[in-house]
N, C-alpha and C. Protein backbone atom coordinates (compact mmCIF):
# COMPACT_ATOMS: atom_id res chain seq x y z
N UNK A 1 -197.91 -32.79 -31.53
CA UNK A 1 -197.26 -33.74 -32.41
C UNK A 1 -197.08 -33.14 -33.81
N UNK A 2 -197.91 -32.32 -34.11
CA UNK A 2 -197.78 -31.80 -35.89
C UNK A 2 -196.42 -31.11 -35.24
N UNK A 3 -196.34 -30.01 -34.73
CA UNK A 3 -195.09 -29.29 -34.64
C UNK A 3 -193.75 -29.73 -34.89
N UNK A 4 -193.56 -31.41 -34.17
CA UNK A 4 -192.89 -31.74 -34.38
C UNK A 4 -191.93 -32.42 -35.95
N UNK A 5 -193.37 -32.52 -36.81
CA UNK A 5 -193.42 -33.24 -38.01
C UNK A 5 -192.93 -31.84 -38.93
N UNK A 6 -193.20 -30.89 -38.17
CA UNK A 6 -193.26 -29.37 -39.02
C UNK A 6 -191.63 -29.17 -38.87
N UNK A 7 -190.96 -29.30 -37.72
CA UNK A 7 -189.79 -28.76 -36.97
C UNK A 7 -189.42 -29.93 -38.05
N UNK A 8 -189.08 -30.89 -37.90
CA UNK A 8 -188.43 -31.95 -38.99
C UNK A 8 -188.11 -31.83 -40.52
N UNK A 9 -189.38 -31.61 -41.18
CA UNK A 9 -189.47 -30.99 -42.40
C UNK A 9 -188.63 -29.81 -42.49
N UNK A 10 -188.84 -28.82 -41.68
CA UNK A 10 -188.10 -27.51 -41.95
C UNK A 10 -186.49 -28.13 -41.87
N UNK A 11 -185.74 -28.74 -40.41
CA UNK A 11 -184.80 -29.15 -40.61
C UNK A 11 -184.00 -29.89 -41.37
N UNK A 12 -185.21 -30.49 -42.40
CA UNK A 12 -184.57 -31.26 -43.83
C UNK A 12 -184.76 -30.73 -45.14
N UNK A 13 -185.04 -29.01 -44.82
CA UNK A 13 -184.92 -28.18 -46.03
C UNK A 13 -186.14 -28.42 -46.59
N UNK A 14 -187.26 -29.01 -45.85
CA UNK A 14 -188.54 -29.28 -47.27
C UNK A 14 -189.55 -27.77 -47.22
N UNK A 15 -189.45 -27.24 -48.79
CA UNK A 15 -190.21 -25.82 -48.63
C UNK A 15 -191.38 -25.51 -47.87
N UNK A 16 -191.48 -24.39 -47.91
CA UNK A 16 -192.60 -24.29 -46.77
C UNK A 16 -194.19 -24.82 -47.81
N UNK A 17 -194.08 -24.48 -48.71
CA UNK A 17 -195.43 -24.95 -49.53
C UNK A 17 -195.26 -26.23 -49.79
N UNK A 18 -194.63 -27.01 -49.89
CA UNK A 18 -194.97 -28.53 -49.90
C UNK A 18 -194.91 -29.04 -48.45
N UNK A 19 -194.39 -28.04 -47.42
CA UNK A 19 -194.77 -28.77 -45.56
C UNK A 19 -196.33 -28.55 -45.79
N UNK A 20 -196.41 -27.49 -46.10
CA UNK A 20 -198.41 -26.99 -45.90
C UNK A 20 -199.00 -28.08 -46.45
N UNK A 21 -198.73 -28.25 -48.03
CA UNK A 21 -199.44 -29.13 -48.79
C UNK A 21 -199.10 -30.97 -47.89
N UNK A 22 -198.19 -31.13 -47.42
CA UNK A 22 -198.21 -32.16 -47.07
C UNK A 22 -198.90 -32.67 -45.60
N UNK A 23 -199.09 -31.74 -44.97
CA UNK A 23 -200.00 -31.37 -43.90
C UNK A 23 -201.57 -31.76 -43.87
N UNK A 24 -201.87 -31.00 -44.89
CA UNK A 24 -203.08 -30.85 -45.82
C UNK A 24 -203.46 -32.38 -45.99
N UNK A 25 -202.59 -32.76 -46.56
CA UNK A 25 -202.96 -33.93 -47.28
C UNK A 25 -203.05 -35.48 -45.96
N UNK A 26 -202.51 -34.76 -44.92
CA UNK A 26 -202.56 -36.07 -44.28
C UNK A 26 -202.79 -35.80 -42.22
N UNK A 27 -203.73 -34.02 -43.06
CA UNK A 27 -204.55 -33.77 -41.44
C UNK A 27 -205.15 -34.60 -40.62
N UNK A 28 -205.93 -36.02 -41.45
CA UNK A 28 -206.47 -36.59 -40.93
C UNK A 28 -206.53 -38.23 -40.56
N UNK A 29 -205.04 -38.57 -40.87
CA UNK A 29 -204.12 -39.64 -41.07
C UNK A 29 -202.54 -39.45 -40.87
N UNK A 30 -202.27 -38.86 -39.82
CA UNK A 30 -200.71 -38.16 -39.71
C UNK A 30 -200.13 -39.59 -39.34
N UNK A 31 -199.17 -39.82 -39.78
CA UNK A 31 -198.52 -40.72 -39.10
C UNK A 31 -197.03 -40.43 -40.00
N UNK A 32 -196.20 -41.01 -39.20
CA UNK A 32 -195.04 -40.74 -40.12
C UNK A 32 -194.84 -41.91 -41.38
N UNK A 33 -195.74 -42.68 -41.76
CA UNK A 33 -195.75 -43.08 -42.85
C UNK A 33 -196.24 -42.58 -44.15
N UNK A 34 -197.38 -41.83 -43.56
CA UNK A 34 -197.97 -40.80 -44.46
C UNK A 34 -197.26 -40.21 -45.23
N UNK A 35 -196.45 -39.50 -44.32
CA UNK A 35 -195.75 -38.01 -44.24
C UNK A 35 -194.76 -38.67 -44.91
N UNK A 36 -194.07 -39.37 -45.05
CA UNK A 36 -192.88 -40.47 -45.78
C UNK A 36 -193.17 -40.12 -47.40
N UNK A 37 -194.48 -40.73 -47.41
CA UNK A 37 -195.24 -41.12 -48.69
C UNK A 37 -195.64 -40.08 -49.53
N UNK A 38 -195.86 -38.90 -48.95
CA UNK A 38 -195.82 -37.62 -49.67
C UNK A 38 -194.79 -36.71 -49.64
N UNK A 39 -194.20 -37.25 -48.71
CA UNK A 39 -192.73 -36.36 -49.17
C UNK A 39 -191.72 -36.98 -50.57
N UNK A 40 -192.28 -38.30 -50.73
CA UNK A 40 -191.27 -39.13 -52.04
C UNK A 40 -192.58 -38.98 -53.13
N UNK A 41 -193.88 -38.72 -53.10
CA UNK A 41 -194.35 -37.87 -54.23
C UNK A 41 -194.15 -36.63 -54.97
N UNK A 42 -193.87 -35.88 -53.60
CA UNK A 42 -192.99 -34.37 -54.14
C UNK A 42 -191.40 -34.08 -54.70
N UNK A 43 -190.95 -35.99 -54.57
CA UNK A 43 -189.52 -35.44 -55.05
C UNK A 43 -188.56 -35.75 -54.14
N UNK A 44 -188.91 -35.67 -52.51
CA UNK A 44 -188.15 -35.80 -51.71
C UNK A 44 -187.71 -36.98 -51.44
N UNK A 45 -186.58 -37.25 -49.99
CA UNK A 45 -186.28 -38.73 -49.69
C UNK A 45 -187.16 -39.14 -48.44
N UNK A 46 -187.12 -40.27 -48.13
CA UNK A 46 -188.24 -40.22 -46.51
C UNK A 46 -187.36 -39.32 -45.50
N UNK A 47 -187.62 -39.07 -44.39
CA UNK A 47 -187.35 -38.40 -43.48
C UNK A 47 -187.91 -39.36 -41.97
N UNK A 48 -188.73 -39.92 -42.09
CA UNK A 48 -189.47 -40.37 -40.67
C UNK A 48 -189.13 -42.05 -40.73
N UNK A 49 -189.21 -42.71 -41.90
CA UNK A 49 -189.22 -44.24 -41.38
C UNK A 49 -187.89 -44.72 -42.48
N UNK A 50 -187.60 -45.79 -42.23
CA UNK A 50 -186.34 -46.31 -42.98
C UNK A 50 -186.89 -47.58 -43.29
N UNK A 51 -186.65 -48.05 -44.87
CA UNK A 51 -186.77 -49.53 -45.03
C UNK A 51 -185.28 -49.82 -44.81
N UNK A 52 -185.27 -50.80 -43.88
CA UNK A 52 -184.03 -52.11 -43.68
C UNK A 52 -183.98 -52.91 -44.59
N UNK A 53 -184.55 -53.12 -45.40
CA UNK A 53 -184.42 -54.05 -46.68
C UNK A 53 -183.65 -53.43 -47.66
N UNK A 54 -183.50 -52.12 -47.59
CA UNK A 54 -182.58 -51.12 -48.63
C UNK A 54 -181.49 -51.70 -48.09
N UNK A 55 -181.35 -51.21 -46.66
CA UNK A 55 -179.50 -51.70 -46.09
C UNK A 55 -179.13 -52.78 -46.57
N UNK A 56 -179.56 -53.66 -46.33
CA UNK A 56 -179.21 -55.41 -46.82
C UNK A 56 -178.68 -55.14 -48.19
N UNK A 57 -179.15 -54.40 -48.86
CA UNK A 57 -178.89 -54.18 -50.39
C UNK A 57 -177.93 -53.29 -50.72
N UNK A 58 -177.86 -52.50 -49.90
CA UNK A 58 -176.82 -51.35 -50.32
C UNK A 58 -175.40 -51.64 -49.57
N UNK A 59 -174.99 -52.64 -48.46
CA UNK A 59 -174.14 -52.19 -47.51
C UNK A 59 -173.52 -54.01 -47.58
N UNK A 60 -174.69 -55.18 -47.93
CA UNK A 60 -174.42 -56.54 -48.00
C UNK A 60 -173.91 -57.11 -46.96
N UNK A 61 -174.10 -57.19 -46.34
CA UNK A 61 -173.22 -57.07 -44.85
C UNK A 61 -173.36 -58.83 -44.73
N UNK A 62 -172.29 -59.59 -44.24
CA UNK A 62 -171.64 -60.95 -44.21
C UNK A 62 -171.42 -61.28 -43.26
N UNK A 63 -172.78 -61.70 -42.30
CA UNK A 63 -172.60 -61.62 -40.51
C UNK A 63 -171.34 -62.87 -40.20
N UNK A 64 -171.36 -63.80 -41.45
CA UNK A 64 -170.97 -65.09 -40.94
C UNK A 64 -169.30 -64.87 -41.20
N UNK A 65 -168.80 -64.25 -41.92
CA UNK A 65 -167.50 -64.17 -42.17
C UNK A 65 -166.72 -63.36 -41.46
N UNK A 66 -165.48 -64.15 -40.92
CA UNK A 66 -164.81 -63.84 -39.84
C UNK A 66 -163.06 -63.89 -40.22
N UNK A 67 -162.87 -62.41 -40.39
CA UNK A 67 -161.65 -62.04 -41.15
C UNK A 67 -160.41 -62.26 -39.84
């Protein structure tokens, strides 16, 4: 399972010293929320989980209206 979190990171450009350090930091609590949470400490965007409450906000979407 780390490999996979590793293969991800690399594919979203995150340097190799903040994959280590973020590793590090959540050897013993991996989850992809973790890994979320220290990747937007270092600067980055999430990569593993999405808030849906952003979409609602960014996109407004008007289920009821019928053009």
């Amino acid at each position: 399972m780390l490999e996979s979190f590793i293969y991800e990171l690399r594919a979203n450009d995150v340097k190799e010293e903040h994959i280590d350090l973020i590793m590090e930091k959540v050897k013993n609590r991996l989850s992809e929320e973790n890994v979320d949470i220290e990747l937007q400490k270092l600067g980055y965007q999430k990569i593993f989980t999405v808030d849906y409450d952003d979409y609602d906000d960014i996109y407004n979407y008007d289920l009821d209206d019928e053009d």
